[in-house]
N, C-alpha and C. Protein backbone atom coordinates (compact mmCIF):
# COMPACT_ATOMS: atom_id res chain seq x y z
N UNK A 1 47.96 59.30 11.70
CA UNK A 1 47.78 60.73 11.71
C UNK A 1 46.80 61.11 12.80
N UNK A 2 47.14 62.08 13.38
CA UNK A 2 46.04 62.75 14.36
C UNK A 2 45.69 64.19 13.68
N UNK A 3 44.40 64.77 13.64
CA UNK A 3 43.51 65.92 13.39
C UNK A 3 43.52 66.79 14.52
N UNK A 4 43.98 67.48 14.98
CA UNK A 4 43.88 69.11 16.14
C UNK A 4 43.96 69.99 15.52
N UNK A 5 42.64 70.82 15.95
CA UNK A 5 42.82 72.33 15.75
C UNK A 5 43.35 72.79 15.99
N UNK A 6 43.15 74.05 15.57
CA UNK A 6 44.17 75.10 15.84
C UNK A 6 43.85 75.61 17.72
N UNK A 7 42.37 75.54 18.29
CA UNK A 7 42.02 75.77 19.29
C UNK A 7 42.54 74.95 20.30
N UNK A 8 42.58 73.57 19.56
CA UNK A 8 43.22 72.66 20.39
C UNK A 8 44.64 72.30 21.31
N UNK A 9 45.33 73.19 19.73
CA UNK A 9 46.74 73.58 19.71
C UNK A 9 46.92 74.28 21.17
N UNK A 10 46.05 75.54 21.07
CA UNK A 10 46.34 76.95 22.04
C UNK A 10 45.90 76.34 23.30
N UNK A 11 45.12 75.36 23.67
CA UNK A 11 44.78 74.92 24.74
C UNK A 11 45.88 74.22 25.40
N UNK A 12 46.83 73.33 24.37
CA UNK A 12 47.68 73.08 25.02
C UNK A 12 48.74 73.54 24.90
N UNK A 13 49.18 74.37 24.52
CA UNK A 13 50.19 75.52 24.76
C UNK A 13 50.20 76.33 25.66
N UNK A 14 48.55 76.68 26.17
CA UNK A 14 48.63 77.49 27.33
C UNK A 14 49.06 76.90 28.29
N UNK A 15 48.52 75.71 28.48
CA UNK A 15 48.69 74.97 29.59
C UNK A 15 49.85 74.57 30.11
N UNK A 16 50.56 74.32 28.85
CA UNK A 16 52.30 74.24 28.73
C UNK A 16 52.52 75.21 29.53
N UNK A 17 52.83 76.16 29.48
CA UNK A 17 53.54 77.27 29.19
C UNK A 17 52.83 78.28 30.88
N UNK A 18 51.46 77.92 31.48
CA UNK A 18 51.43 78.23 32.28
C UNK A 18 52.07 77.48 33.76
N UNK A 19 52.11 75.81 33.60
CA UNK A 19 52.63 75.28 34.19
C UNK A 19 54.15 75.03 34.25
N UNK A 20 55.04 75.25 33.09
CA UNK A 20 56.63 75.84 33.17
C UNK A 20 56.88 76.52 34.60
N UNK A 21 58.18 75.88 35.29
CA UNK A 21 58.86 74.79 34.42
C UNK A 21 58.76 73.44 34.72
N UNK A 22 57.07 73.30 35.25
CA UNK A 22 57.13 71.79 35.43
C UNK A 22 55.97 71.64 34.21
N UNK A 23 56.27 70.09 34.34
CA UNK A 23 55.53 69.51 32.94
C UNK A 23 53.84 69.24 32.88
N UNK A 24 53.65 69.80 31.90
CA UNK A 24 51.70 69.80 31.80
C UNK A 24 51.36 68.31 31.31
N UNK A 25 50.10 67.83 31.72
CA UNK A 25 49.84 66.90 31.03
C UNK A 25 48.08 67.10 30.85
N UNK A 26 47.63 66.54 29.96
CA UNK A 26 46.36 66.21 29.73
C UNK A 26 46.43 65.06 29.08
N UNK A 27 44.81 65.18 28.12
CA UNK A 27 43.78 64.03 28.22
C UNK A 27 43.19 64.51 26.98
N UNK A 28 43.47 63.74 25.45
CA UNK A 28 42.77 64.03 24.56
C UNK A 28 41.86 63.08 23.96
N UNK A 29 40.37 63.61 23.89
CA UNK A 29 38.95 62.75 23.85
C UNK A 29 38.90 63.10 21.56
N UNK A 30 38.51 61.72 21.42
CA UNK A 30 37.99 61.95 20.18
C UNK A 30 37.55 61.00 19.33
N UNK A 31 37.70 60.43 17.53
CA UNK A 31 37.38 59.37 16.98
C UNK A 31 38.40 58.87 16.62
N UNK A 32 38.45 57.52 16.48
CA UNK A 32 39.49 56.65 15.94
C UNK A 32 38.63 56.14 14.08
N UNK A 33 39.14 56.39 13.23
CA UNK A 33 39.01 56.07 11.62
C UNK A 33 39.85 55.49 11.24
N UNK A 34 40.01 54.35 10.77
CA UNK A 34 41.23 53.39 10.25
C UNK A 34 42.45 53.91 10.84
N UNK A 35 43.61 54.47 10.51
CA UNK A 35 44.62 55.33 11.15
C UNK A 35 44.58 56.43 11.47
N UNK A 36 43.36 56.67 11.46
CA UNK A 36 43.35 58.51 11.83
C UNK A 36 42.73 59.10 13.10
N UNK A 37 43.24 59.32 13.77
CA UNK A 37 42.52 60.04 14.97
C UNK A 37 41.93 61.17 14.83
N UNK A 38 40.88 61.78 15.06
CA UNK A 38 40.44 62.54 15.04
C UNK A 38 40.30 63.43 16.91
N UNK A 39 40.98 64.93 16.97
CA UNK A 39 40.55 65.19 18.54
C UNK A 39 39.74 66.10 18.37
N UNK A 40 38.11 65.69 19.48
CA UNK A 40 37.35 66.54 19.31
C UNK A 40 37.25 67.68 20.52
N UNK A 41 37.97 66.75 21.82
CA UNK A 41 38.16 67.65 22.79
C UNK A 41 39.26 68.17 23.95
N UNK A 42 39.93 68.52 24.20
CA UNK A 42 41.48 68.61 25.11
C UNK A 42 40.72 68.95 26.60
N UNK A 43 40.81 67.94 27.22
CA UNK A 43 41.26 68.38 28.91
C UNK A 43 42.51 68.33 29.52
N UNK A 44 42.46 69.30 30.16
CA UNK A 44 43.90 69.67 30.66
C UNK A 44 43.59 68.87 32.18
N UNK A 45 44.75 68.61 32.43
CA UNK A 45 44.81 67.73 34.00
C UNK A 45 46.00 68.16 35.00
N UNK A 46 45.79 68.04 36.13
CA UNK A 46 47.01 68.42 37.30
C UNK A 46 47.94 67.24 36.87
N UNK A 47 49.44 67.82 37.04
CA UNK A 47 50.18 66.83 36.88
C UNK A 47 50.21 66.03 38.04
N UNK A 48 49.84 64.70 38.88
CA UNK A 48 50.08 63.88 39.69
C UNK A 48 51.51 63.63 40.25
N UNK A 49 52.25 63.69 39.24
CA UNK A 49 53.24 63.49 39.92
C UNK A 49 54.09 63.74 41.09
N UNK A 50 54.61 62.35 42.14
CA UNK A 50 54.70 62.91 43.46
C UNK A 50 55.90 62.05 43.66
N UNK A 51 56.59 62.10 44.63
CA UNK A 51 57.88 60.74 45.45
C UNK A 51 56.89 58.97 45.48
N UNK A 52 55.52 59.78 45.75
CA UNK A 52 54.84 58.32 46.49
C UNK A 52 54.29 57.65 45.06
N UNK A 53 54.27 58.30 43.62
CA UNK A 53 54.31 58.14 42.94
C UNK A 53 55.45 57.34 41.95
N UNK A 54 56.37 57.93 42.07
CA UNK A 54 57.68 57.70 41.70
C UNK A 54 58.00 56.64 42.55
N UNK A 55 57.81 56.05 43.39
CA UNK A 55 58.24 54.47 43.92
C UNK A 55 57.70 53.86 43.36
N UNK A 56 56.44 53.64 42.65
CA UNK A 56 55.49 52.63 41.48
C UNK A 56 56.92 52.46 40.29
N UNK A 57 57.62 53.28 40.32
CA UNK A 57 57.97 53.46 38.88
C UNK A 57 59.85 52.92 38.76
N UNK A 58 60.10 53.37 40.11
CA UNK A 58 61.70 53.12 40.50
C UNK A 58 62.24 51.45 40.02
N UNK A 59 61.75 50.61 39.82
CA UNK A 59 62.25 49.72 39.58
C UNK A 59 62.44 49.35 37.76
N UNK A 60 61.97 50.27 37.27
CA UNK A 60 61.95 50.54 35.71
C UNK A 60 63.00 51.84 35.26
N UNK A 61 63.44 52.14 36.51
CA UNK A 61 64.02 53.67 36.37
C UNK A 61 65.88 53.78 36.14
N UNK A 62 66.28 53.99 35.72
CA UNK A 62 68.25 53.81 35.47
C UNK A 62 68.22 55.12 35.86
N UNK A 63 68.72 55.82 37.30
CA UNK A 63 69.08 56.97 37.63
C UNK A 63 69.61 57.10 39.12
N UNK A 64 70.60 57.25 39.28
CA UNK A 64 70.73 57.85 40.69
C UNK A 64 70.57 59.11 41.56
N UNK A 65 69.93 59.92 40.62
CA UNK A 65 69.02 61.17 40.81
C UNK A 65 67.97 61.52 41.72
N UNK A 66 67.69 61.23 42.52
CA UNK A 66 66.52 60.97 43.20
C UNK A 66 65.49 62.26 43.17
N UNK A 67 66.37 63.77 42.66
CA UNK A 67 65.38 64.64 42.49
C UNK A 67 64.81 64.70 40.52
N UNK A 68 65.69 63.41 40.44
CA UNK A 68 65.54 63.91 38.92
C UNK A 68 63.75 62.99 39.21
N UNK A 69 64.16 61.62 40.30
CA UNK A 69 62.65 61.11 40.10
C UNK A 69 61.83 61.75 40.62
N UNK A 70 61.69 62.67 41.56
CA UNK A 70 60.46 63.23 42.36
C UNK A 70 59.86 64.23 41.53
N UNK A 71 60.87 64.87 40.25
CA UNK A 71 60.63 66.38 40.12
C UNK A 71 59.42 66.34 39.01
N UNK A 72 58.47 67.01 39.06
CA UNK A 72 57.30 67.33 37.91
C UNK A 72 57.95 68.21 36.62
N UNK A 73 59.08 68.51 37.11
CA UNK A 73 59.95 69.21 36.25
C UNK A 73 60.40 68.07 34.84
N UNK A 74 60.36 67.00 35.16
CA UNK A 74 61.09 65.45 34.61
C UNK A 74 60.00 64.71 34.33
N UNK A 75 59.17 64.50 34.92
CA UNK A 75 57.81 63.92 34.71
C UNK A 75 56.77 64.15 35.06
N UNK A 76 55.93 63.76 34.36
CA UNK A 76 54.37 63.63 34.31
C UNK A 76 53.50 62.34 34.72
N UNK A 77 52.54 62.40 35.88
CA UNK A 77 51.48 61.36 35.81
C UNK A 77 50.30 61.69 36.09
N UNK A 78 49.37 61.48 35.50
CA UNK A 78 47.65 61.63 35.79
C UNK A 78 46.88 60.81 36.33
N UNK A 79 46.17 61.34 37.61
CA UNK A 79 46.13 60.12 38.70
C UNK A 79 45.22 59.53 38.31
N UNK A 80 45.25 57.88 38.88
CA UNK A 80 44.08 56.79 38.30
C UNK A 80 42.77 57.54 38.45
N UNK A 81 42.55 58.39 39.44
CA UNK A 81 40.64 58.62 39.46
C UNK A 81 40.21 59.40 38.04
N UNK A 82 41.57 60.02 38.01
CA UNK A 82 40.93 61.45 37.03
C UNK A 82 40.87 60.21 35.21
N UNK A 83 41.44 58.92 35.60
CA UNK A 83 41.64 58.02 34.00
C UNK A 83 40.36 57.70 34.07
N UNK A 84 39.88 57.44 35.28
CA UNK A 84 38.72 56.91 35.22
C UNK A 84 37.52 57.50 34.92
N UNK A 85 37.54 58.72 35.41
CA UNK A 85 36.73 59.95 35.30
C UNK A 85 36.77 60.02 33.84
N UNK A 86 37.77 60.50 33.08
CA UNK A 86 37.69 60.32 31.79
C UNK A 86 37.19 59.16 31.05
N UNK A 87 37.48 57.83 31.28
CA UNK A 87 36.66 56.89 30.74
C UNK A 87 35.22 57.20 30.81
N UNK A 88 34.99 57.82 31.78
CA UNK A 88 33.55 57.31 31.93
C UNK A 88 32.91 58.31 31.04
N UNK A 89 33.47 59.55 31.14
CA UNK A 89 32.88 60.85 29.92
C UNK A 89 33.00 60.48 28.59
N UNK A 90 33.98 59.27 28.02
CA UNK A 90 34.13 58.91 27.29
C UNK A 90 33.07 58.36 26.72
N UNK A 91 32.95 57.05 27.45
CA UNK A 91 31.63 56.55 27.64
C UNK A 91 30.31 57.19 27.25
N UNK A 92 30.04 57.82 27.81
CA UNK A 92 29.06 58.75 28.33
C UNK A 92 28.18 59.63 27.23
N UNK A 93 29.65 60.20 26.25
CA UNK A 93 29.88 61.32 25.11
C UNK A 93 29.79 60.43 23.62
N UNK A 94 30.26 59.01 23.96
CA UNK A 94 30.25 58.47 22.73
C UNK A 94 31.60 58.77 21.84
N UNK A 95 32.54 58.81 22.75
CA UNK A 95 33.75 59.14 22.25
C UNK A 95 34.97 58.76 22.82
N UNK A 96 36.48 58.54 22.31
CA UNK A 96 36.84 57.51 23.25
C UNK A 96 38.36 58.77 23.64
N UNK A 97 39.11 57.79 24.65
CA UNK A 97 40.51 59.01 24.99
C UNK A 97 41.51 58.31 23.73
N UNK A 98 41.81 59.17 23.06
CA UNK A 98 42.47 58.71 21.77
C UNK A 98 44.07 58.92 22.35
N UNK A 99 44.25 59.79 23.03
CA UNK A 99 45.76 60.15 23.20
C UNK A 99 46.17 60.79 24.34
N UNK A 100 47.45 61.34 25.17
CA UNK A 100 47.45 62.18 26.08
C UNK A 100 48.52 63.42 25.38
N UNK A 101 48.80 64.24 26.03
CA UNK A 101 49.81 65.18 26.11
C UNK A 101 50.80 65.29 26.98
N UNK A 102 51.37 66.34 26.99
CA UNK A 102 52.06 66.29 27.85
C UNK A 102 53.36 67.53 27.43
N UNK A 103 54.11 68.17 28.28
CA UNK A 103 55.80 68.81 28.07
C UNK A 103 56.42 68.85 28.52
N UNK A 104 57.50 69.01 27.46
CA UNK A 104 58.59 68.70 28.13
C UNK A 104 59.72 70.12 27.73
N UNK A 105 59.71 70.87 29.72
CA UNK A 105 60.47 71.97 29.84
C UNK A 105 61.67 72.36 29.72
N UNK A 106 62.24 73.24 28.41
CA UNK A 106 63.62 72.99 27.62
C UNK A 106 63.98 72.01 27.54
N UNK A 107 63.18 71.29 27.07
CA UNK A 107 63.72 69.76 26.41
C UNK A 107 63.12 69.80 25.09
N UNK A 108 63.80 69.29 24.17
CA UNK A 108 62.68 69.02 22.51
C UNK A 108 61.53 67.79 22.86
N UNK A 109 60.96 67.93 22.05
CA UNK A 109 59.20 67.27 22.24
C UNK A 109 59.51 65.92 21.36
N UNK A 110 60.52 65.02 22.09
CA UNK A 110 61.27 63.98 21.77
C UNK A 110 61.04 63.15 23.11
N UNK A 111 60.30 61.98 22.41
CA UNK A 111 59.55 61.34 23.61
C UNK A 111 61.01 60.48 24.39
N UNK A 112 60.87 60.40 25.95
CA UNK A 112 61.99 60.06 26.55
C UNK A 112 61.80 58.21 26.67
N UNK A 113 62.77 57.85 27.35
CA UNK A 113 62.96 56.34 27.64
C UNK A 113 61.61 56.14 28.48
N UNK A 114 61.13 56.75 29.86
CA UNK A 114 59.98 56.76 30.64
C UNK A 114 58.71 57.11 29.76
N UNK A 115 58.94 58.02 28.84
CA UNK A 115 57.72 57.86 27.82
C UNK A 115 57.20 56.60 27.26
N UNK A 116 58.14 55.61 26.65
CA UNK A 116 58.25 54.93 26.15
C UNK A 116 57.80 53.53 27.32
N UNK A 117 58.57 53.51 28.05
CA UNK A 117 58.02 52.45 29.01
C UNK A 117 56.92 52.70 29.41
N UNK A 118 56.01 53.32 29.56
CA UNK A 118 54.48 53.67 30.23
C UNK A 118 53.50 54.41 29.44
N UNK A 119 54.12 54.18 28.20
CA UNK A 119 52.90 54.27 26.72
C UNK A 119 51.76 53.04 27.05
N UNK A 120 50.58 53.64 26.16
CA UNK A 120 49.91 52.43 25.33
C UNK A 120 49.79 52.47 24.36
N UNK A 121 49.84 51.58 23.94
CA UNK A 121 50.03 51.45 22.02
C UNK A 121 49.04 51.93 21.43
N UNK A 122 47.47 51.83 21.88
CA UNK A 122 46.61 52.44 21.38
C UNK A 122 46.37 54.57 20.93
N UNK A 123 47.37 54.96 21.98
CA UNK A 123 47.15 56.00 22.00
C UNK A 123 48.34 56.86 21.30
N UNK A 124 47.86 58.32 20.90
CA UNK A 124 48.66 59.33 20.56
C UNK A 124 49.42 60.01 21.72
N UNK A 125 50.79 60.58 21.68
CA UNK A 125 50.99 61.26 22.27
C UNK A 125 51.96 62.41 22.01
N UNK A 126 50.88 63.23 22.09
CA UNK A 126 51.48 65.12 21.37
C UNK A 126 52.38 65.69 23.03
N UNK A 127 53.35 65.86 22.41
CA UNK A 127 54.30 66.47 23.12
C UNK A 127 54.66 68.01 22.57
N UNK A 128 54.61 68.66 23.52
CA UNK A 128 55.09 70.45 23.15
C UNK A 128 56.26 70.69 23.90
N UNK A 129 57.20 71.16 23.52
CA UNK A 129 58.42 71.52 23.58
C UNK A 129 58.05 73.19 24.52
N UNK A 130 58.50 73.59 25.59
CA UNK A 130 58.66 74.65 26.11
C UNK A 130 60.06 75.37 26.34
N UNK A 131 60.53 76.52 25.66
CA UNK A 131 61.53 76.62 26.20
C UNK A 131 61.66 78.21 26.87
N UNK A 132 62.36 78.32 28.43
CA UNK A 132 61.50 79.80 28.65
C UNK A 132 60.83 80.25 28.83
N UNK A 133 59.66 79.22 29.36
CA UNK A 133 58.03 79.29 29.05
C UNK A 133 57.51 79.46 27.90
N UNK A 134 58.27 79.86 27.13
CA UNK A 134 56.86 79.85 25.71
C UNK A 134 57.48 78.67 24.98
N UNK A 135 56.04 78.22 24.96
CA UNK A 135 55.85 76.99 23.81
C UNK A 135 55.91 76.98 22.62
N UNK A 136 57.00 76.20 22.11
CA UNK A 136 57.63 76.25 20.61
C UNK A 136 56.92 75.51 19.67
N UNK A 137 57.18 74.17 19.89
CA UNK A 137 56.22 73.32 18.67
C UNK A 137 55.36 72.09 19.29
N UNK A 138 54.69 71.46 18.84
CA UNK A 138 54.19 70.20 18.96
C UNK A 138 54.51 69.34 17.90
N UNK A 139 54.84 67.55 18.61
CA UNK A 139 54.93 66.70 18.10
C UNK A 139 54.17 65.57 18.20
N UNK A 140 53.66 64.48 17.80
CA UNK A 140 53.18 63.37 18.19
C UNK A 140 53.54 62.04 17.71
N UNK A 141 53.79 61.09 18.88
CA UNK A 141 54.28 59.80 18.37
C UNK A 141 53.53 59.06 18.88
N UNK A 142 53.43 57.88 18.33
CA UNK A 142 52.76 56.83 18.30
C UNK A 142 53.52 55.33 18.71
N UNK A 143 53.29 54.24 19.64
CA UNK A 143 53.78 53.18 19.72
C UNK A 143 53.96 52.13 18.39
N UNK A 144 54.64 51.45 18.00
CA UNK A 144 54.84 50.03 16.84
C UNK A 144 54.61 49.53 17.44
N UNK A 145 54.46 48.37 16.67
CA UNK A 145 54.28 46.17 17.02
C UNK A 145 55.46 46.36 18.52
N UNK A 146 56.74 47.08 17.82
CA UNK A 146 57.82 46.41 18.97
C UNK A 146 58.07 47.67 20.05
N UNK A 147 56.97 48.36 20.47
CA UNK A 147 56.85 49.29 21.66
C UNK A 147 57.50 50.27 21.58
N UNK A 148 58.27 50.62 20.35
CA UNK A 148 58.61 51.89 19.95
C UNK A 148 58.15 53.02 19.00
N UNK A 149 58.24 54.43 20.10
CA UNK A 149 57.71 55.53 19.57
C UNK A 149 58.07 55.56 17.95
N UNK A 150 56.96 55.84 16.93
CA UNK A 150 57.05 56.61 15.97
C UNK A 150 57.18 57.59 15.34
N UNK A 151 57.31 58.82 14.75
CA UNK A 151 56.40 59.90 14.85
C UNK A 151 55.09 60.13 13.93
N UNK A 152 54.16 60.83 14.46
CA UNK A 152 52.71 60.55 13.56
C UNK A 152 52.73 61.84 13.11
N UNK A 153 52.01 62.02 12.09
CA UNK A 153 51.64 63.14 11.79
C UNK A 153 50.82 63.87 12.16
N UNK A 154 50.77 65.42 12.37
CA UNK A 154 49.60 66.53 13.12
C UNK A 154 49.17 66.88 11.63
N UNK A 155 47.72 66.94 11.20
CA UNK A 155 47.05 67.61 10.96
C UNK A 155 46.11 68.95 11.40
N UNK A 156 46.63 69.97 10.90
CA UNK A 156 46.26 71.08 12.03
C UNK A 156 44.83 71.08 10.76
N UNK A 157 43.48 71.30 11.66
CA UNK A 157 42.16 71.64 11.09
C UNK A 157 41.28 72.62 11.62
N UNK A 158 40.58 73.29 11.16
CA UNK A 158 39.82 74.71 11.46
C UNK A 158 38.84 73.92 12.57
C-alpha cells in the first residue's frame, strides 16, 4: 500500500495535465513501514526524454516506430543528475525516494511493457491516466519476485 494525500494527488494531476499531451514524470520522497509506503513529498521533474535517450533503450524495444521511440508523448525518462540530486535530498532529509510517477496521455494508467522493463522492484509507481488533458484517475503498481507489475493500493490521507 502507498499513503498520498489528497495535496499530493493535485500536485500530480496538475502536472499531468499541464504537460499533456506529453507524459509527466516525477519523483516521490517518503517512509518505507513493513509494506507500506508512506509519501511525504512529490517533486515534479522535466521529462528527459530524447532520440539520444531512446538509443540506451532500442535494443529492449519491439517497434518499428521510430516516432513512437523519440516521442515524450510514449515515454518518460528522468535524467541521471536530477536521480542523483534526489538521492542526495533523500539523504540529506532522512527520507528515502519510495516511488516515481508518471502519465500516460489517453492511455489508461495501465503500466506498459517499457514500464515494466525499467522498473525497480523497490519502488511504487502511481500512474494518472489523462484524457483531453484532464486527469482522470490514479493507479499504482508495484514489481513481484518475477518482475511483474502488481497493483498496490492508494490510500488517500488528509
Amino acid at each position: 500500500m502507498i499513503k498520498l494525500s489528497q495535496e499530493h494527488l493535485k500536485i500530480i494531476c496538475a502536472h499531468a495535465e499541464s504537460t499533456y499531451p506529453e507524459e509527466c514524470c516525477g519523483i516521490l520522497f517518503g517512509y518505507l513501514v513493513g509494506n507500506s509506503k508512506t509519501v511525504v513529498e512529490v517533486t515534479p521533474t522535466d521529462n528527459a526524454w530524447s532520440s539520444e535517450t531512446a538509443t540506451d533503450f532500442t535494443g529492449n524495444i519491439e517497434t518499428n516506430d521510430d516516432a513512437f521511440l523519440y516521442s515524450k508523448r510514449r515515454r518518460y525518462a528522468i535524467a541521471p543528475q536530477v536521480i542523483f540530486q534526489a538521492q542526495r535530498k533523500a539523504r540529506d532529509r532522512h527520507f528515502n525516494i519510495i516511488g516515481i510517477y508518471h502519465s500516460h496521455p489517453d492511455y489508461p494508467n495501465i503500466p506498459s511493457e517499457f514500464d515494466r522493463l525499467y522498473a525497480w522492484q523497490e519502488y511504487s509507481y502511481v500512474i494518472i491516466s489523462v484524457k483531453n488533458g484532464i486527469s482522470a484517475d490514479a493507479r499504482s503498481w508495484s514489481l513481484d519476485d518475477n518482475h511483474q507489475f502488481q497493483p498496490e493500493a492508494i490510500q488517500k490521507c488528509s
